[in-house]
N, C-alpha and C. Protein backbone atom coordinates (compact mmCIF):
# COMPACT_ATOMS: atom_id res chain seq x y z
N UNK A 1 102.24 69.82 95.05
CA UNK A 1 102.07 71.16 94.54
C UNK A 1 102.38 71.22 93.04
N UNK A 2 103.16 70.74 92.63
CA UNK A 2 103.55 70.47 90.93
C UNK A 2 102.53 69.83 90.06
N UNK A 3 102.14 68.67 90.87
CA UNK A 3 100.90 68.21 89.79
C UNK A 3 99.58 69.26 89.39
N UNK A 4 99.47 70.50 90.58
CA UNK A 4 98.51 71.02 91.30
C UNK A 4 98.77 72.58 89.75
N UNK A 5 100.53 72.63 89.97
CA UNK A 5 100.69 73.85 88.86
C UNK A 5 100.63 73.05 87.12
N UNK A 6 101.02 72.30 87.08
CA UNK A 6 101.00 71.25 85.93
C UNK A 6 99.81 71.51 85.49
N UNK A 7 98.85 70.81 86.38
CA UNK A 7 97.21 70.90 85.78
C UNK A 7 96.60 72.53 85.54
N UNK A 8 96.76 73.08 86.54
CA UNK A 8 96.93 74.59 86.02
C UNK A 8 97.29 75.05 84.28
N UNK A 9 98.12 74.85 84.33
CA UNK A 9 98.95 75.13 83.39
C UNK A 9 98.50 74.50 81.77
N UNK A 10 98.08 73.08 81.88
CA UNK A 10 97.65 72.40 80.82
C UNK A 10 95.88 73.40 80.50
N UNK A 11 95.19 73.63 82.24
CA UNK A 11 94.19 74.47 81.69
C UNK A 11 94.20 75.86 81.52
N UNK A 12 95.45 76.65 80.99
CA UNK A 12 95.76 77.93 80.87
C UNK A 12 95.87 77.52 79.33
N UNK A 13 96.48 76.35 79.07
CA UNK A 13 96.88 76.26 77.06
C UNK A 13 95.20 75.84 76.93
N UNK A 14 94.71 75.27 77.53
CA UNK A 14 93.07 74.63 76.78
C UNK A 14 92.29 75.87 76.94
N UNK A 15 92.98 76.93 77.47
CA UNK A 15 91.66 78.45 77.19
C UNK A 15 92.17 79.21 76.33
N UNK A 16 93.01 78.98 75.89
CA UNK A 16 93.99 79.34 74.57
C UNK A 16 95.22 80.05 74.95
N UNK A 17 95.85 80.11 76.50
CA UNK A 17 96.80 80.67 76.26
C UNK A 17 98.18 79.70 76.31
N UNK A 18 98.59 78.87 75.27
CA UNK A 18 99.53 78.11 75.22
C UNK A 18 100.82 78.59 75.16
N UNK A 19 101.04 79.54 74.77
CA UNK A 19 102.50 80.48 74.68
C UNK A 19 102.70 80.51 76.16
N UNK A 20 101.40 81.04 76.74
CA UNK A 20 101.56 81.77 78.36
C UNK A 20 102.34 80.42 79.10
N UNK A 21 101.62 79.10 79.03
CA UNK A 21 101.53 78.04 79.67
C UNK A 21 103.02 77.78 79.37
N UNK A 22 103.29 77.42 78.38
CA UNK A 22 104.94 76.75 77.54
C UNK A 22 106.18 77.90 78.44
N UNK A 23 105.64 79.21 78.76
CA UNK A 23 107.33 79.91 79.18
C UNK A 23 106.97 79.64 80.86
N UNK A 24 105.56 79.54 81.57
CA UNK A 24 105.56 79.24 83.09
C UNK A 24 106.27 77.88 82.99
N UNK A 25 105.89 77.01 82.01
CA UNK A 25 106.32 75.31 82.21
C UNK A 25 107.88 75.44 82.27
N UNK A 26 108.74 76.29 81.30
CA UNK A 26 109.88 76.37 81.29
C UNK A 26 110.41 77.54 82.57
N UNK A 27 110.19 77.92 83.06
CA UNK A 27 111.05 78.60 84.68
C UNK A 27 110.72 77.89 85.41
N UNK A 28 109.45 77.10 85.54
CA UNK A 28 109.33 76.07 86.63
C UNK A 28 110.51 74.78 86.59
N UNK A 29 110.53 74.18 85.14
CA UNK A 29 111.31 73.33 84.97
C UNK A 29 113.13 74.23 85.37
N UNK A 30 113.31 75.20 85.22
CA UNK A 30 114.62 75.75 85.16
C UNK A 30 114.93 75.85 87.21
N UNK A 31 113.94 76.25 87.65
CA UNK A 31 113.54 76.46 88.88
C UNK A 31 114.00 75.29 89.61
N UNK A 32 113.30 73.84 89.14
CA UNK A 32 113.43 72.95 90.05
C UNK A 32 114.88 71.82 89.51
N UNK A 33 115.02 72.01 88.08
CA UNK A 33 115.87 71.19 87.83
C UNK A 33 116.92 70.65 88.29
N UNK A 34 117.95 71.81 89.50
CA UNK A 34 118.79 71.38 90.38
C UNK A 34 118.87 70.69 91.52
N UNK A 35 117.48 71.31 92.01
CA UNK A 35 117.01 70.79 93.03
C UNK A 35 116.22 69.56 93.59
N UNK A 36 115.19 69.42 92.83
CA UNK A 36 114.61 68.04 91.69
C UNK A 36 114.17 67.61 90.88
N UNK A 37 115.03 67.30 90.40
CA UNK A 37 115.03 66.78 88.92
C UNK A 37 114.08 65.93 88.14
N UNK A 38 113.71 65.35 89.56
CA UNK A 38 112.39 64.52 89.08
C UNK A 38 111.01 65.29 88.41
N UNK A 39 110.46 65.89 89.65
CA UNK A 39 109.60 67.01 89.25
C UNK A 39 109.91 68.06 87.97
N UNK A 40 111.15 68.55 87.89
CA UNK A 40 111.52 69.43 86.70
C UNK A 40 111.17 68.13 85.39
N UNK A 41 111.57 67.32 85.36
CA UNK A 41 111.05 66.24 84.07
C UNK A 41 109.97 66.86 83.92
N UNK A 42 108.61 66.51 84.96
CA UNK A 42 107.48 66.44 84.42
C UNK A 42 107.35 68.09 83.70
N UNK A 43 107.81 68.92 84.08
CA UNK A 43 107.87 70.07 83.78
C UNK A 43 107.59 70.28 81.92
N UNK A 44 109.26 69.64 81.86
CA UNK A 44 109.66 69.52 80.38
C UNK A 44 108.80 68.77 79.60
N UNK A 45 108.18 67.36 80.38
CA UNK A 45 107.18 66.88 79.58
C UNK A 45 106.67 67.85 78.71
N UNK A 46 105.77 68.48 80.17
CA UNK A 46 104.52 69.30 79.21
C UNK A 46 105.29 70.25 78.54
N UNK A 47 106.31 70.63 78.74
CA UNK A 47 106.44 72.14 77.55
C UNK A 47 106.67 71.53 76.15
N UNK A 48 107.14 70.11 76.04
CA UNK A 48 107.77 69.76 75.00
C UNK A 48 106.21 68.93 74.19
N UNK A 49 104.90 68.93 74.65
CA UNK A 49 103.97 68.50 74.81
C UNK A 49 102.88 69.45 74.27
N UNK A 50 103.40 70.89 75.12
CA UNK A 50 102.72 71.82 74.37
C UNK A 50 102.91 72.91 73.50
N UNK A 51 104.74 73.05 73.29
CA UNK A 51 104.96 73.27 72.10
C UNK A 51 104.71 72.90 71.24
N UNK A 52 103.85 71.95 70.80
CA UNK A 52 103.58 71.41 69.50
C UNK A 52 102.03 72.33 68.60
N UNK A 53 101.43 72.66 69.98
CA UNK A 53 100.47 73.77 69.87
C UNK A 53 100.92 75.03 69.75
N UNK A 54 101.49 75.39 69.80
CA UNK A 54 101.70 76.81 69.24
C UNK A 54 101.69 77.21 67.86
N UNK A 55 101.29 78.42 67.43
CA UNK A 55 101.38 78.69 66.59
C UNK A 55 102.41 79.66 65.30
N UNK A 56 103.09 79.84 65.98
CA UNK A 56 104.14 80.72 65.36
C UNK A 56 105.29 80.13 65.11
């Protein structure tokens, strides 16, 4: 299911909404981080991946 919101998510920043994508990537990652940690990584990947796109 994570890879499933992940990819989601990477195609929510490629239609331009990257702000939108970067704060879902971060409650997901906040969400699972206790629980697993593994999955929360990939989370942070992408936010730290697609913060670089933003513009402000």
């Amino acid at each position: 299911m994570c890879g499933l919101l992940l990819d989601g998510l990477g195609a929510l920043a490629d239609a331009g909404g990257v702000e939108k994508a970067c704060r879902l990537a971060g409650h997901a990652y906040v969400t699972l981080r206790h629980e697993n940690p593994q999955q929360a990584r990939r989370f942070d990947v992408l936010l730290h991946r697609l913060s670089r796109r933003l513009d402000w």
